[in-house]
C-alpha atoms as a PDB file:
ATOM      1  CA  UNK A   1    -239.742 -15.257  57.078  1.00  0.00           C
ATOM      2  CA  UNK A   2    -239.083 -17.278  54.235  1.00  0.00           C
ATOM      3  CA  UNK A   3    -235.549 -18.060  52.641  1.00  0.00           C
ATOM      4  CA  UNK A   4    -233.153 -20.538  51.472  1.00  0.00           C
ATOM      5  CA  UNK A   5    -230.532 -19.757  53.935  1.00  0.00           C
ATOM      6  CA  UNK A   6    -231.242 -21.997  56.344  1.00  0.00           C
ATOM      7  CA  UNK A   7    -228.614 -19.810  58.940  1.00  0.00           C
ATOM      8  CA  UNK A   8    -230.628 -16.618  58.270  1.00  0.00           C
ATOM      9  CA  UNK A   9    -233.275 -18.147  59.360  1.00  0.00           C
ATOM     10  CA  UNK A  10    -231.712 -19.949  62.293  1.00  0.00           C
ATOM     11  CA  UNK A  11    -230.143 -16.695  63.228  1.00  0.00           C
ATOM     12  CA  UNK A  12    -233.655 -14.771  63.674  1.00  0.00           C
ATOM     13  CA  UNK A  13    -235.426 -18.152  65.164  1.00  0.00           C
ATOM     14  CA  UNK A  14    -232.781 -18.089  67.849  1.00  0.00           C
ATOM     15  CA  UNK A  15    -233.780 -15.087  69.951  1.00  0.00           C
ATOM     16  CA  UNK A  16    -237.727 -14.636  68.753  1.00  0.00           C
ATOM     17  CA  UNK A  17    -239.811 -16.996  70.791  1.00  0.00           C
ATOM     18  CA  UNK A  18    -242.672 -16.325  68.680  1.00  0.00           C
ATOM     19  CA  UNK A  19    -241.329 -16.056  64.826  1.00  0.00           C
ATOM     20  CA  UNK A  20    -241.683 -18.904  62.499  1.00  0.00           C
ATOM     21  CA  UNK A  21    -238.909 -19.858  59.594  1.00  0.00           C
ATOM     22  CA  UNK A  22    -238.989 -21.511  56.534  1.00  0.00           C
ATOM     23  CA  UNK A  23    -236.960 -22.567  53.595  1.00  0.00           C
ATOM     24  CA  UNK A  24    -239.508 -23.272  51.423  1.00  0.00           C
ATOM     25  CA  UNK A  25    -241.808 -21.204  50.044  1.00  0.00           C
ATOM     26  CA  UNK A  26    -244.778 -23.922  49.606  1.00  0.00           C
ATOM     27  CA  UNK A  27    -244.113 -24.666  53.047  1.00  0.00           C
ATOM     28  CA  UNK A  28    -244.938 -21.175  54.381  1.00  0.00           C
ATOM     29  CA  UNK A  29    -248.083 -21.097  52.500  1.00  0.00           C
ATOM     30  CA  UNK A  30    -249.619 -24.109  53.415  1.00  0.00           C
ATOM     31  CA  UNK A  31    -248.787 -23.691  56.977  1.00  0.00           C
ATOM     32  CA  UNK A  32    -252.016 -22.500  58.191  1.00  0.00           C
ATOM     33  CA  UNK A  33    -251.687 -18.308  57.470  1.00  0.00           C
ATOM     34  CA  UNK A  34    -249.447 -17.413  60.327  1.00  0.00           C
ATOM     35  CA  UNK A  35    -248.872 -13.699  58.850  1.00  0.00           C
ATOM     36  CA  UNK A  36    -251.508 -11.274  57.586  1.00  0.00           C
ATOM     37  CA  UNK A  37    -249.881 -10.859  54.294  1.00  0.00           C
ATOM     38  CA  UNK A  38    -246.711 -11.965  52.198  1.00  0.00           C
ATOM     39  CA  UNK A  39    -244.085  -9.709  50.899  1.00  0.00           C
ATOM     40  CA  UNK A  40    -242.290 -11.261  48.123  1.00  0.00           C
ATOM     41  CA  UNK A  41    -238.698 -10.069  47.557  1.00  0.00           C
ATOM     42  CA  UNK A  42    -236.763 -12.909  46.094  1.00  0.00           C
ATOM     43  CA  UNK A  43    -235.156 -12.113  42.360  1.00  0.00           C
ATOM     44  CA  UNK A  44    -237.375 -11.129  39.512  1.00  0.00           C
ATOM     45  CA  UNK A  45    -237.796 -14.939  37.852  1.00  0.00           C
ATOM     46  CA  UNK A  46    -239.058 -15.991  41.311  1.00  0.00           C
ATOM     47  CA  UNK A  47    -242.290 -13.256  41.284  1.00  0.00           C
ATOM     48  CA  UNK A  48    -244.389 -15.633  38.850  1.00  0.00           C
ATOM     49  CA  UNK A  49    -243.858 -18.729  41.007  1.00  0.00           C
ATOM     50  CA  UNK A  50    -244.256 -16.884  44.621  1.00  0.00           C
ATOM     51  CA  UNK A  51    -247.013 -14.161  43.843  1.00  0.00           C
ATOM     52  CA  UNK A  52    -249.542 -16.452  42.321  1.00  0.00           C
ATOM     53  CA  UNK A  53    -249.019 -18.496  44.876  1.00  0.00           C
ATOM     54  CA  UNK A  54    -249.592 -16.297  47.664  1.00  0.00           C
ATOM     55  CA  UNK A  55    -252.884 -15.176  46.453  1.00  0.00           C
ATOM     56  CA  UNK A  56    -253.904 -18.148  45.945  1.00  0.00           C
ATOM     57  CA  UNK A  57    -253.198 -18.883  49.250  1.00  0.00           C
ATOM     58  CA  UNK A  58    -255.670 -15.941  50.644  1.00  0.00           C
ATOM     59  CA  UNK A  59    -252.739 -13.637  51.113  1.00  0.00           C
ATOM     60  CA  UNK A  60    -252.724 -10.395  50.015  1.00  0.00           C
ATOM     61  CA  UNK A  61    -249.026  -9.387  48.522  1.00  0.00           C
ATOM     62  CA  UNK A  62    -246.434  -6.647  49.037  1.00  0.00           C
ATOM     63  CA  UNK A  63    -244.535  -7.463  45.553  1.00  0.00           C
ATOM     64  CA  UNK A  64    -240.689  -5.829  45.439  1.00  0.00           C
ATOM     65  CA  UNK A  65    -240.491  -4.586  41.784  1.00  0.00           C
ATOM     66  CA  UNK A  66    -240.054  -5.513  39.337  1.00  0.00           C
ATOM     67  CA  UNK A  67    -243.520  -7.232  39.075  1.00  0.00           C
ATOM     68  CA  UNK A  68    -242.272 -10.037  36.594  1.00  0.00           C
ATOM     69  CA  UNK A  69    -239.518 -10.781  33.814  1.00  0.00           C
ATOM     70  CA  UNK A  70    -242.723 -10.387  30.901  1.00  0.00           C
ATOM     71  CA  UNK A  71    -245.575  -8.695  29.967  1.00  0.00           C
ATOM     72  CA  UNK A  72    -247.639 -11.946  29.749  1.00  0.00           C
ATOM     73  CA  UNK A  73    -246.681 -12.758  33.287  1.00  0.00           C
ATOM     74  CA  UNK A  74    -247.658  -9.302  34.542  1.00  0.00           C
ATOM     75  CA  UNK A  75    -251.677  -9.558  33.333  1.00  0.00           C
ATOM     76  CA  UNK A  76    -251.524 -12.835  34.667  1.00  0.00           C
ATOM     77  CA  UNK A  77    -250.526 -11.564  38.058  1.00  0.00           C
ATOM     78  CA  UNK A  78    -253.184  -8.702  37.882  1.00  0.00           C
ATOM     79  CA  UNK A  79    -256.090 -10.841  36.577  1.00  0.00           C
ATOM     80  CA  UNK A  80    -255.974 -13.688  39.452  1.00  0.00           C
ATOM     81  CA  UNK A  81    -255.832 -10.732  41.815  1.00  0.00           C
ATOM     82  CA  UNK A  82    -258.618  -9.309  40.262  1.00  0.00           C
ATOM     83  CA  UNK A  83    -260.878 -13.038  40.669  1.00  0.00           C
ATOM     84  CA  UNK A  84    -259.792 -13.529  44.076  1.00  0.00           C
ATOM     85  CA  UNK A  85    -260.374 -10.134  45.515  1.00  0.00           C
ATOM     86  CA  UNK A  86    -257.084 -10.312  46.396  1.00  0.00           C
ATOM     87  CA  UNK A  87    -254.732  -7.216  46.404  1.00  0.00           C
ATOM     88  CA  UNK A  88    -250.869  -6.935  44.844  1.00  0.00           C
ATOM     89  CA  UNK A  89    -249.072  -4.021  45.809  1.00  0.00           C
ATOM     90  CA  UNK A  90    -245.937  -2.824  44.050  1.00  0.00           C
ATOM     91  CA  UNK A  91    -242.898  -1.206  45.813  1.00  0.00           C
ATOM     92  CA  UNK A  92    -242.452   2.250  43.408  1.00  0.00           C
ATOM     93  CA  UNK A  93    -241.440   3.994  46.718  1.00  0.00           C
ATOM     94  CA  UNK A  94    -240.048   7.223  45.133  1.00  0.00           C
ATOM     95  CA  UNK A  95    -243.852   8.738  44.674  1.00  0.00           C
ATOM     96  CA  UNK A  96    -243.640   9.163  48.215  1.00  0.00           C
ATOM     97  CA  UNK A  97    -240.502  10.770  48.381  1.00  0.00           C
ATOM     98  CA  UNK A  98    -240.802  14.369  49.722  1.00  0.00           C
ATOM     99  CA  UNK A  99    -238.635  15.427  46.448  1.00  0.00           C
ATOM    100  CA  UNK A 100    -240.762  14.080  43.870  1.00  0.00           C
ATOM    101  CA  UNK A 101    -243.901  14.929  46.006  1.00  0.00           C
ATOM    102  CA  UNK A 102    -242.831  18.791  45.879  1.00  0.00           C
ATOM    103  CA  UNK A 103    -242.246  18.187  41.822  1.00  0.00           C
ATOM    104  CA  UNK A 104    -245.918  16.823  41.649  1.00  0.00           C
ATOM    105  CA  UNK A 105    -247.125  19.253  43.612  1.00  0.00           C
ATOM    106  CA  UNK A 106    -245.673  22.106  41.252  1.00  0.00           C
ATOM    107  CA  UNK A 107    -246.474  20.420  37.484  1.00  0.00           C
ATOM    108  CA  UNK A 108    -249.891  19.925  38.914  1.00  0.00           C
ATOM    109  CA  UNK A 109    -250.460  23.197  40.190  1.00  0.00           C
ATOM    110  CA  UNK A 110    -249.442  24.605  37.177  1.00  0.00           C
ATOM    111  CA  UNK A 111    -246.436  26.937  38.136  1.00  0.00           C
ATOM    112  CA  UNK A 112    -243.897  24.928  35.489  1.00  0.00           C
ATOM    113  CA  UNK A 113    -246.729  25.878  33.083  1.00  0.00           C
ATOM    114  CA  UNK A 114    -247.629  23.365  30.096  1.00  0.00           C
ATOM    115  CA  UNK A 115    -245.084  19.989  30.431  1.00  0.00           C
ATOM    116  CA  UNK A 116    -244.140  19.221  26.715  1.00  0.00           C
ATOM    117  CA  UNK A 117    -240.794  16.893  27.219  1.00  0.00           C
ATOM    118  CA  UNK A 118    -239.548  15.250  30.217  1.00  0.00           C
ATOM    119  CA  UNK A 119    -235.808  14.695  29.768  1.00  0.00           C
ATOM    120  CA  UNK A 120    -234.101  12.092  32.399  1.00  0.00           C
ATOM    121  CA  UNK A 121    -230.806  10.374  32.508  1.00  0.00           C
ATOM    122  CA  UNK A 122    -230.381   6.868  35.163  1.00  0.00           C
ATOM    123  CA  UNK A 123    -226.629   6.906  35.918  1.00  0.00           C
ATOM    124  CA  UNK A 124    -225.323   3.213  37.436  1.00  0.00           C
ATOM    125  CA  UNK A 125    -222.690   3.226  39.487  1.00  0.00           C
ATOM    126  CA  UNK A 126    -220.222   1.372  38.346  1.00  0.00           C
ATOM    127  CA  UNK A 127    -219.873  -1.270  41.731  1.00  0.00           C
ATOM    128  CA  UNK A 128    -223.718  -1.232  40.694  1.00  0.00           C
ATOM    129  CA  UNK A 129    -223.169  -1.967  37.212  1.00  0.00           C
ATOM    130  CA  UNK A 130    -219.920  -4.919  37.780  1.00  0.00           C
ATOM    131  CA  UNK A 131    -222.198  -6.475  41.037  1.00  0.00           C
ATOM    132  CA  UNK A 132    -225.687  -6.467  39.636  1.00  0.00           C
ATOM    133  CA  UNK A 133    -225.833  -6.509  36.021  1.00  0.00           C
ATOM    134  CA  UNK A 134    -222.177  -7.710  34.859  1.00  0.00           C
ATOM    135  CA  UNK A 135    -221.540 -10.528  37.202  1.00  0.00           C
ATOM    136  CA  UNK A 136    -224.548 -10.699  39.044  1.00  0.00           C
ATOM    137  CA  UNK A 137    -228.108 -12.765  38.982  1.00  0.00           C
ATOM    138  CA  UNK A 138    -229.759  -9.758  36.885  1.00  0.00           C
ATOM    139  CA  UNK A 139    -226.672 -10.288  33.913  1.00  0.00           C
ATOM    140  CA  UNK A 140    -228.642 -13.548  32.673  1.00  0.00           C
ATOM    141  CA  UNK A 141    -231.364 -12.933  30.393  1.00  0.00           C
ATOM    142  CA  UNK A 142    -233.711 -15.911  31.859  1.00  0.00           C
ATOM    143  CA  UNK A 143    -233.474 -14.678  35.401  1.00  0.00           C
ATOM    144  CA  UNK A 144    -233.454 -11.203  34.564  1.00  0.00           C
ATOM    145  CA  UNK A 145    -235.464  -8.630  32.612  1.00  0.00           C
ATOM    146  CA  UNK A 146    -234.202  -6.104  30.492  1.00  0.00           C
ATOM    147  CA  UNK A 147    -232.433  -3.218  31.335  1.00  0.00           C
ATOM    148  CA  UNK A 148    -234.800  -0.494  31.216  1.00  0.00           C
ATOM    149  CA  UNK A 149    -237.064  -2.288  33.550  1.00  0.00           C
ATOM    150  CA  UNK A 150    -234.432  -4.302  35.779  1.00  0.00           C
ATOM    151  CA  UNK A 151    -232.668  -1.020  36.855  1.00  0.00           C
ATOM    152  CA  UNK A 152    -235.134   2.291  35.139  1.00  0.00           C
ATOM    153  CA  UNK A 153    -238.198   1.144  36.283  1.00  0.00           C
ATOM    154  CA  UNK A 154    -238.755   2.998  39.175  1.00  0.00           C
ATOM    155  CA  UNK A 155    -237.881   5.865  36.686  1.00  0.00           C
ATOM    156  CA  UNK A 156    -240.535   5.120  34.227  1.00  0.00           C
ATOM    157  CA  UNK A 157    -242.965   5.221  36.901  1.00  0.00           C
ATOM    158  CA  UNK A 158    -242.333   8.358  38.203  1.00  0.00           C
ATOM    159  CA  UNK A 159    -242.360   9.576  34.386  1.00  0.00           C
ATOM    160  CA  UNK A 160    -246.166   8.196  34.079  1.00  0.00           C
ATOM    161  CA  UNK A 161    -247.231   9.727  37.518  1.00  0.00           C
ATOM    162  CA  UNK A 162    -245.671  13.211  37.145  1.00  0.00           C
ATOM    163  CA  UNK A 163    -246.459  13.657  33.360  1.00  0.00           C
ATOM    164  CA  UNK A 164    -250.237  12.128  34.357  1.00  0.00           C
ATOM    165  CA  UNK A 165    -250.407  10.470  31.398  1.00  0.00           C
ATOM    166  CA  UNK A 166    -250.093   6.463  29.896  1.00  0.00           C
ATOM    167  CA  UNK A 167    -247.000   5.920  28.224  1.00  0.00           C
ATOM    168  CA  UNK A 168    -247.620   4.967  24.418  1.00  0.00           C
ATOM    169  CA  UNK A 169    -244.316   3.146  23.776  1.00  0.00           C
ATOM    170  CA  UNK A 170    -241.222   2.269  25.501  1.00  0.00           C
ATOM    171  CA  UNK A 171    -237.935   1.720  24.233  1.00  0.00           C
ATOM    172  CA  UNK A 172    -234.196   0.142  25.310  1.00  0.00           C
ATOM    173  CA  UNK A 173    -231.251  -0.766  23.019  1.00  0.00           C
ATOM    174  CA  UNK A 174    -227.689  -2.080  24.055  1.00  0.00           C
ATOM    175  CA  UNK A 175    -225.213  -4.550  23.629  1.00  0.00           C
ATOM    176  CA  UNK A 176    -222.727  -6.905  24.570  1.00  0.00           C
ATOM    177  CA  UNK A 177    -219.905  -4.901  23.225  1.00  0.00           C
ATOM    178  CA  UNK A 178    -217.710  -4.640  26.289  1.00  0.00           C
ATOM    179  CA  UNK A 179    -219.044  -6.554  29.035  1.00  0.00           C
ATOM    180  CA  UNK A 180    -218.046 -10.219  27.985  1.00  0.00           C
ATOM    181  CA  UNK A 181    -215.885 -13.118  29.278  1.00  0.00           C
ATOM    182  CA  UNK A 182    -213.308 -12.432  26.674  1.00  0.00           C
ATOM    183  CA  UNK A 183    -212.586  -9.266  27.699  1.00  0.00           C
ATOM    184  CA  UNK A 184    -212.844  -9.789  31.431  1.00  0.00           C
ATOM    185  CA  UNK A 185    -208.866  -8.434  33.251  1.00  0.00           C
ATOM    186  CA  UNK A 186    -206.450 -10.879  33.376  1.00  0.00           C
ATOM    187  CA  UNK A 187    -206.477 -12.960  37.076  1.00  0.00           C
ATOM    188  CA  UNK A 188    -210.445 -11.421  37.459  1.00  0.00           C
ATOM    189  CA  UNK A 189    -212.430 -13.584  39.559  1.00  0.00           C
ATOM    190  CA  UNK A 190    -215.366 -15.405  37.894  1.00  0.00           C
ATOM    191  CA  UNK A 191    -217.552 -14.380  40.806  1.00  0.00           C
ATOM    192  CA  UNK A 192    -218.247 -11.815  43.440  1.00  0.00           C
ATOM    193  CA  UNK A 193    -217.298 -14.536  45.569  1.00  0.00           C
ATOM    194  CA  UNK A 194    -213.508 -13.297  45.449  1.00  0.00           C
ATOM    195  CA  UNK A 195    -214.759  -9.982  47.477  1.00  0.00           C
ATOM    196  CA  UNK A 196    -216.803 -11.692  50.465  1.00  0.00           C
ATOM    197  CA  UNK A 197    -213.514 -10.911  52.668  1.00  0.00           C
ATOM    198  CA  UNK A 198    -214.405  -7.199  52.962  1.00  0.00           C
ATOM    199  CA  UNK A 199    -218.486  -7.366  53.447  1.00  0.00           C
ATOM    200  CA  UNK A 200    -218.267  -7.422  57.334  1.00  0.00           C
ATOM    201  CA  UNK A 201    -216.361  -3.804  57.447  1.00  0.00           C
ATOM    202  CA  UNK A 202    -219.035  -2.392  55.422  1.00  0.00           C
ATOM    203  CA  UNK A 203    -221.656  -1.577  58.073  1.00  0.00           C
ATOM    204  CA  UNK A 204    -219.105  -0.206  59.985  1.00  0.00           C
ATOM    205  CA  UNK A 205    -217.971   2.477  56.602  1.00  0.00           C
ATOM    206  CA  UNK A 206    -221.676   2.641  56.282  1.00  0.00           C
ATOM    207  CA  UNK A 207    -222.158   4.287  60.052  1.00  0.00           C
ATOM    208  CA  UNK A 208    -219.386   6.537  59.634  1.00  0.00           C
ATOM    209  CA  UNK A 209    -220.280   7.961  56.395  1.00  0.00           C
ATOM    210  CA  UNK A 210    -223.855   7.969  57.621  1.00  0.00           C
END
């Protein structure tokens, strides 16, 4: 395990005899292989330092998505996997979803008949939307990517795979027209630090509601 919170780590060292910590990834990777392969699931600006790395290394890689914040990055990622016969695996979990399976199953079977229009719609919650993309590390543009691929990517995948076809063009519009500073409530917190009081009671909801 690799991270920069030195008490995670401390806190899964302390009762595993055999598990090694870090808190840097260069360290991990030049400490002599101790894991079969590397998962990388630090934040999206992180991929293009970490992945490369790792296969460089002689690990294989479990990459979270999204694979990088550009399209350059991306073919750079799958061309140095491609000379070192290494392999980069990307999380797009929902294909094996029993749900989407069953939908696969049908469009390819033909019972839907021909497929000429696939209409979705992503909803974000809005705790998702104020955490993650307002006031969170995915609201700045250089450690982000944009929206349709930070949060609608896993979407767009399962587009490609059920319609079995390549997507010819992609396309996202927005704008800053409500979520800025200057229209943030009056006595709102700069940071989601403000809220850190009521994370312990959440596993606790989480069980009951589960």
């Amino acid at each position: 395990m690799c991270t920069t919170g030195t008490s995670v780590v401390g806190g899964f060292i302390s009762d595993r005899a055999d598990f090694r910590g870090f808190t840097d990834a260069s360290a991990l990777l030049v400490a002599g292989k101790p894991a079969d392969m590397v998962i990388v699931a630090a934040p999206d600006n992180f991929h293009f330092e970490h992945c490369p790395a790792a296969l460089q290394a002689g690990y294989d890689v479990l990459l979270e998505k999204r694979i990088a914040t550009g399209p350059e990055q991306v073919w750079a990622i799958q061309q140095l996997a491609r000379r070192l016969g290494r392999r980069v695996t990307v999380c797009f979990v929902l294909r094996c979803a029993a749900f989407y399976r069953k939908v696969k199953q049908l469009i390819d079977s033909g019972a839907l008949a021909e497929i000429v229009s696939i209409q979705a719609s992503e909803g974000v919650m809005p705790w998702h939307q104020a955490h993650s993309f307002v006031r969170g590390h995915r609201a700045v543009v250089s450690r982000s990517s944009p929206m349709i691929l930070s949060k609608c990517c896993h979407d767009t995948d399962l587009l490609h795979w059920l319609a079995g076809r390549r997507c010819r063009r992609v396309a996202s519009f927005g704008s800053l027209q409500y979520f800025r500073a200057d229209r943030a409530p009056a006595g709102a917190p700069r940071t989601v630090h403000g809220w850190v009081s009521c994370w312990p009671k959440l596993p606790l909801q989480c069980a009951a509601v589960c």
